[in-house]
C-alpha atoms as a PDB file:
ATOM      1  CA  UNK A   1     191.961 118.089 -13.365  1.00  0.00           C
ATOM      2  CA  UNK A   2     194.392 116.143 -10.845  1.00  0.00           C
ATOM      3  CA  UNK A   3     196.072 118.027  -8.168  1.00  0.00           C
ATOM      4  CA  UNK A   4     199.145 116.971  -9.740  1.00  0.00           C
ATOM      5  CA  UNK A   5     198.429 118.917 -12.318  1.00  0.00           C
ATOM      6  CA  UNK A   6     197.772 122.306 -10.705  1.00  0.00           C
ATOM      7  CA  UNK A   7     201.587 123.287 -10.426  1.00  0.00           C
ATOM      8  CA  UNK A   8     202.598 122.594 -13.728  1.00  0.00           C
ATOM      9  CA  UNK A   9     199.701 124.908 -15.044  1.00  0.00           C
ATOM     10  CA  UNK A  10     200.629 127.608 -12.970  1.00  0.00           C
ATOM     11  CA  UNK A  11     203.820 128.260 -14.840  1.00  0.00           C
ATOM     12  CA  UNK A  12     201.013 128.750 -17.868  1.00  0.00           C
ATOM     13  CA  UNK A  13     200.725 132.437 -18.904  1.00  0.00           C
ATOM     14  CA  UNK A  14     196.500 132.304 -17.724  1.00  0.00           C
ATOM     15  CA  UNK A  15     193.742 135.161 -17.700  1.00  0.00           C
ATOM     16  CA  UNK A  16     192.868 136.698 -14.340  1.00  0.00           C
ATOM     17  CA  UNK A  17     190.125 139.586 -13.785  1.00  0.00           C
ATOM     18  CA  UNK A  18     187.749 140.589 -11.729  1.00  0.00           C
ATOM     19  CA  UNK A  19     183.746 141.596 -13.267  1.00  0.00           C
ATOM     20  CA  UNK A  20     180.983 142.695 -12.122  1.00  0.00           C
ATOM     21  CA  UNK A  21     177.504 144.216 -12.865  1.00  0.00           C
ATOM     22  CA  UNK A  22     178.665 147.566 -12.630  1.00  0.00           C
ATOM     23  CA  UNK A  23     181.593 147.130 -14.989  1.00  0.00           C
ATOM     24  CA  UNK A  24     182.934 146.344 -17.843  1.00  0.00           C
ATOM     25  CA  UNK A  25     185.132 143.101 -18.943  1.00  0.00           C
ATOM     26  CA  UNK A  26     188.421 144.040 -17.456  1.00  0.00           C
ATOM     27  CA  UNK A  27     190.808 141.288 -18.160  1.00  0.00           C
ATOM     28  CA  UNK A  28     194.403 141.315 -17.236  1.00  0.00           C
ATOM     29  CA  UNK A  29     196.858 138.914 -18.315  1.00  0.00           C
ATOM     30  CA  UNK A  30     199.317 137.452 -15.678  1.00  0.00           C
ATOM     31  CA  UNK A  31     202.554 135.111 -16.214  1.00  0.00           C
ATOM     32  CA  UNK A  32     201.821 132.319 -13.964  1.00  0.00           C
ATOM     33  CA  UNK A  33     205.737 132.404 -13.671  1.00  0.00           C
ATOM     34  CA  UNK A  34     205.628 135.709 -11.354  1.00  0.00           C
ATOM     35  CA  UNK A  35     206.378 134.647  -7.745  1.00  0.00           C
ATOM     36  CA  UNK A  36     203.405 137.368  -6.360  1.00  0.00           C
ATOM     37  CA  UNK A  37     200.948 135.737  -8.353  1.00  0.00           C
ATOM     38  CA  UNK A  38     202.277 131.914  -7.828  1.00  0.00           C
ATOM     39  CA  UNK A  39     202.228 132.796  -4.084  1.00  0.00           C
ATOM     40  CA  UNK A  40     198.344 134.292  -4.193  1.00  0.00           C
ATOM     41  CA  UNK A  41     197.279 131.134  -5.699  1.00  0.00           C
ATOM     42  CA  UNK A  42     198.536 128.985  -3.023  1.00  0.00           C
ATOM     43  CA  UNK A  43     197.152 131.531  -0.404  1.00  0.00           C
ATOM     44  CA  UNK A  44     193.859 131.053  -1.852  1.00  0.00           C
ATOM     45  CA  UNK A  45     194.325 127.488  -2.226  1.00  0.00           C
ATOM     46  CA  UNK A  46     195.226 127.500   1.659  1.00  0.00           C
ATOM     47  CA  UNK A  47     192.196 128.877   2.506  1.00  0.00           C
ATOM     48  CA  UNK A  48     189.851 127.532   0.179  1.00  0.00           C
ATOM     49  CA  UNK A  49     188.487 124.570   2.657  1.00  0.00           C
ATOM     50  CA  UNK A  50     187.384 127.701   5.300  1.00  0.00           C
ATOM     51  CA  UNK A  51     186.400 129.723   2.215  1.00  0.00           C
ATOM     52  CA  UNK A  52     183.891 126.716   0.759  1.00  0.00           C
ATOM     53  CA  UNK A  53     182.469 126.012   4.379  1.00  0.00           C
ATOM     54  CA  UNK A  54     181.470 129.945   4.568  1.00  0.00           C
ATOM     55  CA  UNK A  55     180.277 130.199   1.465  1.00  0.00           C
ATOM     56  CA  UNK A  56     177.790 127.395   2.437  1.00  0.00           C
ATOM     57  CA  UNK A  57     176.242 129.260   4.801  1.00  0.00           C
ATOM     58  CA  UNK A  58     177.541 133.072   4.454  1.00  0.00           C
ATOM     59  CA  UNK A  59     176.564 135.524   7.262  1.00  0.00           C
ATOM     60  CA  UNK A  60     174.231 138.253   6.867  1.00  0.00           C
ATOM     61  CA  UNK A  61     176.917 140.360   6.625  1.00  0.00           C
ATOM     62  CA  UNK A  62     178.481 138.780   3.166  1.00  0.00           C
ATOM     63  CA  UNK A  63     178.170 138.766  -0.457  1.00  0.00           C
ATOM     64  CA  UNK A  64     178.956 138.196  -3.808  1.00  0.00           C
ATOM     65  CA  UNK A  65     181.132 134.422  -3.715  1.00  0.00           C
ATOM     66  CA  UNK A  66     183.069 134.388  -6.098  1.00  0.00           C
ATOM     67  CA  UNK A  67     185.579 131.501  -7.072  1.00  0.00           C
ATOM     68  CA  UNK A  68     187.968 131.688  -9.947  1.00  0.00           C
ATOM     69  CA  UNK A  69     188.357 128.216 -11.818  1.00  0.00           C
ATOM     70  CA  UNK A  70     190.785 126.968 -14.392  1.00  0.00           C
ATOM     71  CA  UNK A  71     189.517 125.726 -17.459  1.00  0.00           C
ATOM     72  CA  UNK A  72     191.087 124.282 -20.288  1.00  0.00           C
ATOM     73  CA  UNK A  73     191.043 122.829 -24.210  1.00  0.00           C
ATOM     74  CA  UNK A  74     193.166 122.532 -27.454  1.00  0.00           C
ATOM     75  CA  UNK A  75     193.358 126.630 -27.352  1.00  0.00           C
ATOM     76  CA  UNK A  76     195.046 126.428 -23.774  1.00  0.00           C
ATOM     77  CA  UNK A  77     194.847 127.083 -20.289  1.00  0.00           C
ATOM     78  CA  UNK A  78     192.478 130.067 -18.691  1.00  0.00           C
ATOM     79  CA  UNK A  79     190.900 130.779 -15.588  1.00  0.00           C
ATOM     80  CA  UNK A  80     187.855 132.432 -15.247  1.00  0.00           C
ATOM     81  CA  UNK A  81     185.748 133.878 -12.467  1.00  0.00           C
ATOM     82  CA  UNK A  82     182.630 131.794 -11.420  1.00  0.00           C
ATOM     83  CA  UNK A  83     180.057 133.704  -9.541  1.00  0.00           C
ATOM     84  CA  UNK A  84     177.492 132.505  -7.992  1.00  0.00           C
ATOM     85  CA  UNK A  85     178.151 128.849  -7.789  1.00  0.00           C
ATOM     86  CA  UNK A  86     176.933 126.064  -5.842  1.00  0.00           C
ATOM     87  CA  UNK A  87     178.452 123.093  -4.468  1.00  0.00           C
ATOM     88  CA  UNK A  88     176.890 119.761  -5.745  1.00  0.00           C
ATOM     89  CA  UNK A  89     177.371 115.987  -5.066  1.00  0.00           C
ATOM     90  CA  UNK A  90     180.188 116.151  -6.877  1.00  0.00           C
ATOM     91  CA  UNK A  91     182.355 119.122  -7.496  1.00  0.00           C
ATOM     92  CA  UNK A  92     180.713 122.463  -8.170  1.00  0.00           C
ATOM     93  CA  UNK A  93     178.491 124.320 -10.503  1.00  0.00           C
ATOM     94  CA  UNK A  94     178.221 127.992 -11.646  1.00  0.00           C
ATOM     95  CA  UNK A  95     177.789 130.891 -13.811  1.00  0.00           C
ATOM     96  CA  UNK A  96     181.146 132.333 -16.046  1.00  0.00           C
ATOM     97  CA  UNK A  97     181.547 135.886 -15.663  1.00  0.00           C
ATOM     98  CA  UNK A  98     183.668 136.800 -18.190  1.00  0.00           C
ATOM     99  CA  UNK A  99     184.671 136.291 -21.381  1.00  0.00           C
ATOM    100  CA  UNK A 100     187.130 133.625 -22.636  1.00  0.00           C
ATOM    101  CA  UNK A 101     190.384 135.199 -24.472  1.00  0.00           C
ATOM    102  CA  UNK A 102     191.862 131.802 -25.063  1.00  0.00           C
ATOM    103  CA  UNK A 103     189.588 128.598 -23.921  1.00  0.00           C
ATOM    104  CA  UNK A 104     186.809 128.726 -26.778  1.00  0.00           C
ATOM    105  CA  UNK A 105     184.619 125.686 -24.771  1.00  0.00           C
ATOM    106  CA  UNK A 106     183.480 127.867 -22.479  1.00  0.00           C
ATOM    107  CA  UNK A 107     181.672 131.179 -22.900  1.00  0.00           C
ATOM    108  CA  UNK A 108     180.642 134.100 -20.863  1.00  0.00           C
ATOM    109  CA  UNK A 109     177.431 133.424 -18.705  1.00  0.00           C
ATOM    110  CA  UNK A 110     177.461 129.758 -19.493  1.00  0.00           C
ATOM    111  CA  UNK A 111     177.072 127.146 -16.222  1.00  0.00           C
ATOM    112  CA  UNK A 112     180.544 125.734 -15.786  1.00  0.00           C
ATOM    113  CA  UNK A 113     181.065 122.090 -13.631  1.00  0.00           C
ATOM    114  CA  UNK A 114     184.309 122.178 -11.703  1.00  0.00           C
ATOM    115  CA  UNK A 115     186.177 120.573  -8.990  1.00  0.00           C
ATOM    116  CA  UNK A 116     187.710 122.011  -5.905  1.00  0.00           C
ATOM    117  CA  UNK A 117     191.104 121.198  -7.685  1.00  0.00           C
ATOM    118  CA  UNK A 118     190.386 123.732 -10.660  1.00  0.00           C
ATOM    119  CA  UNK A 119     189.912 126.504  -7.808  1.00  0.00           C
ATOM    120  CA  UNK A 120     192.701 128.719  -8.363  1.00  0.00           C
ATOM    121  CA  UNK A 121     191.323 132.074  -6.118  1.00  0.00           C
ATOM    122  CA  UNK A 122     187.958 132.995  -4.121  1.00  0.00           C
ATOM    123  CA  UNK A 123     186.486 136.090  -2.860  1.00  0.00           C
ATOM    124  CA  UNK A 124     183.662 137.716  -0.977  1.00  0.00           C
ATOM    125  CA  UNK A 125     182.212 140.863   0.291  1.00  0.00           C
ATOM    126  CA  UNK A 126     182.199 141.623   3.914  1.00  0.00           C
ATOM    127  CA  UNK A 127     180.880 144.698   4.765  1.00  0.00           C
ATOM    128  CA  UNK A 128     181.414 145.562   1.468  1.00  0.00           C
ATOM    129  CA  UNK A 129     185.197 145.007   1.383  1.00  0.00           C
ATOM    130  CA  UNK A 130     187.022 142.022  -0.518  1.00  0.00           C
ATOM    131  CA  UNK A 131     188.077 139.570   1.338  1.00  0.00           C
ATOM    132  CA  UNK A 132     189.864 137.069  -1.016  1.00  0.00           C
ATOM    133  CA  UNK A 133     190.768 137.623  -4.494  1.00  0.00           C
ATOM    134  CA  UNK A 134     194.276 136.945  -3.798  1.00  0.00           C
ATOM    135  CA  UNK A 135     195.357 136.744  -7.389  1.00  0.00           C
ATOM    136  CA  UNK A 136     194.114 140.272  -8.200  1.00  0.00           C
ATOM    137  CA  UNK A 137     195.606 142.096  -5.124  1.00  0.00           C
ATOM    138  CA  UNK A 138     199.318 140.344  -6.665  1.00  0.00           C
ATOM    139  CA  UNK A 139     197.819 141.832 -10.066  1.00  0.00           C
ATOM    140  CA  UNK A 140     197.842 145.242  -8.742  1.00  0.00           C
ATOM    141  CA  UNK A 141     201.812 145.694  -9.354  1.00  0.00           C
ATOM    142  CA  UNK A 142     201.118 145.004 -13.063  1.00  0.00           C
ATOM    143  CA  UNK A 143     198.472 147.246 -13.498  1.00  0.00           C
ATOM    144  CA  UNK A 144     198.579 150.671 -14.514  1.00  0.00           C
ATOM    145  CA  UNK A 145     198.606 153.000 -11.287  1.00  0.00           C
ATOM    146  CA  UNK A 146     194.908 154.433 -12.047  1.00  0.00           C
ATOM    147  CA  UNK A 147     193.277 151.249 -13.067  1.00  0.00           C
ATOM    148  CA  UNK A 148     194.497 149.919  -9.518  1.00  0.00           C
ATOM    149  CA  UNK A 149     193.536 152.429  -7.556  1.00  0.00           C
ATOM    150  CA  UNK A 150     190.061 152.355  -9.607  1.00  0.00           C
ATOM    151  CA  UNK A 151     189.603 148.975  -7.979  1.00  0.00           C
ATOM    152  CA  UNK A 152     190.465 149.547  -4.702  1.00  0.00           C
ATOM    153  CA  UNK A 153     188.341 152.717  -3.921  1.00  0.00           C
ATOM    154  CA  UNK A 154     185.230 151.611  -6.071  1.00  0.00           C
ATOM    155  CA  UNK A 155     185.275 147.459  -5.464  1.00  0.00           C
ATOM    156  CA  UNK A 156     187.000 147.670  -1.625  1.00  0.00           C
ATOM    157  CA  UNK A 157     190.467 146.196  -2.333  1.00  0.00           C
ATOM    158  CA  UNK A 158     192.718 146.721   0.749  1.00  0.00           C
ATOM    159  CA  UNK A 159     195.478 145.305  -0.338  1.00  0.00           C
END
């Protein structure tokens, strides 16, 4: 996907969530349209050369890279999150960890190629607090109060 194409997609009603071991699929589903969650991606997009030279070589005190990728096919437009993944000559590599709502090519646990232009978020742990996940903290105001604070006390969101 061209960088061109990035901003056009973002005005795309797409599928953000967070997963992991301990938890169930939650999905939430985010207008692209909302200025919070515009303004997260290109955070994340901001940061994503510092994030992808870290994530090369994370510190003993890191975990759990995550980037969230934007996939699409005749169904539509969805991001999903990619964890781990690995850089390669070309673009990236990684496992899907979640299920697809709306893209049917691409299913939960399958390796996924991808370029740094499909990167729409990225997270980590550090010292077991997010750091990242821009697009979820901007979720936060859509969520239900409980499921929210759920995420921040048992996944350390601070924002």
């Amino acid at each position: 996907m061209r960088p061109s194409l990035i901003a056009p997609l973002l005005a795309l009603s797409l599928t953000a969530f967070y997963a992991s071991a301990r938890d169930t699929n939650e999905v939430v589903t985010a207008d692209r349209q909302d200025p919070a969650v515009s303004a997260a991606v290109r955070q994340a997009q901001a940061g994503l050369a510092d994030f992808l030279t870290l994530a090369a070589k994370p510190p003993a005190n890191t975990r759990d890279f995550k980037v969230q990728v934007m996939a699409e096919d005749s169904n539509g437009i969805e991001t999903f999150w990619v964890t781990p993944f690995r850089a390669l000559e070309q673009g990236f590599i990684g496992t899907v960890a979640n299920e697809p709502r709306i893209v049917k090519s691409v299913t939960w646990g399958q390796q996924l190629r991808f370029t740094r232009e499909q990167i729409t978020d990225w997270g980590y742990l550090k010292n077991d607090r997010q750091v990242g996940s821009f697009t979820i903290c901007a979720l936060f105001k859509e969520m239900p109060p409980e499921q929210a604070e759920y995420y921040r006390s048992q996944h350390g969101f601070d924002c």
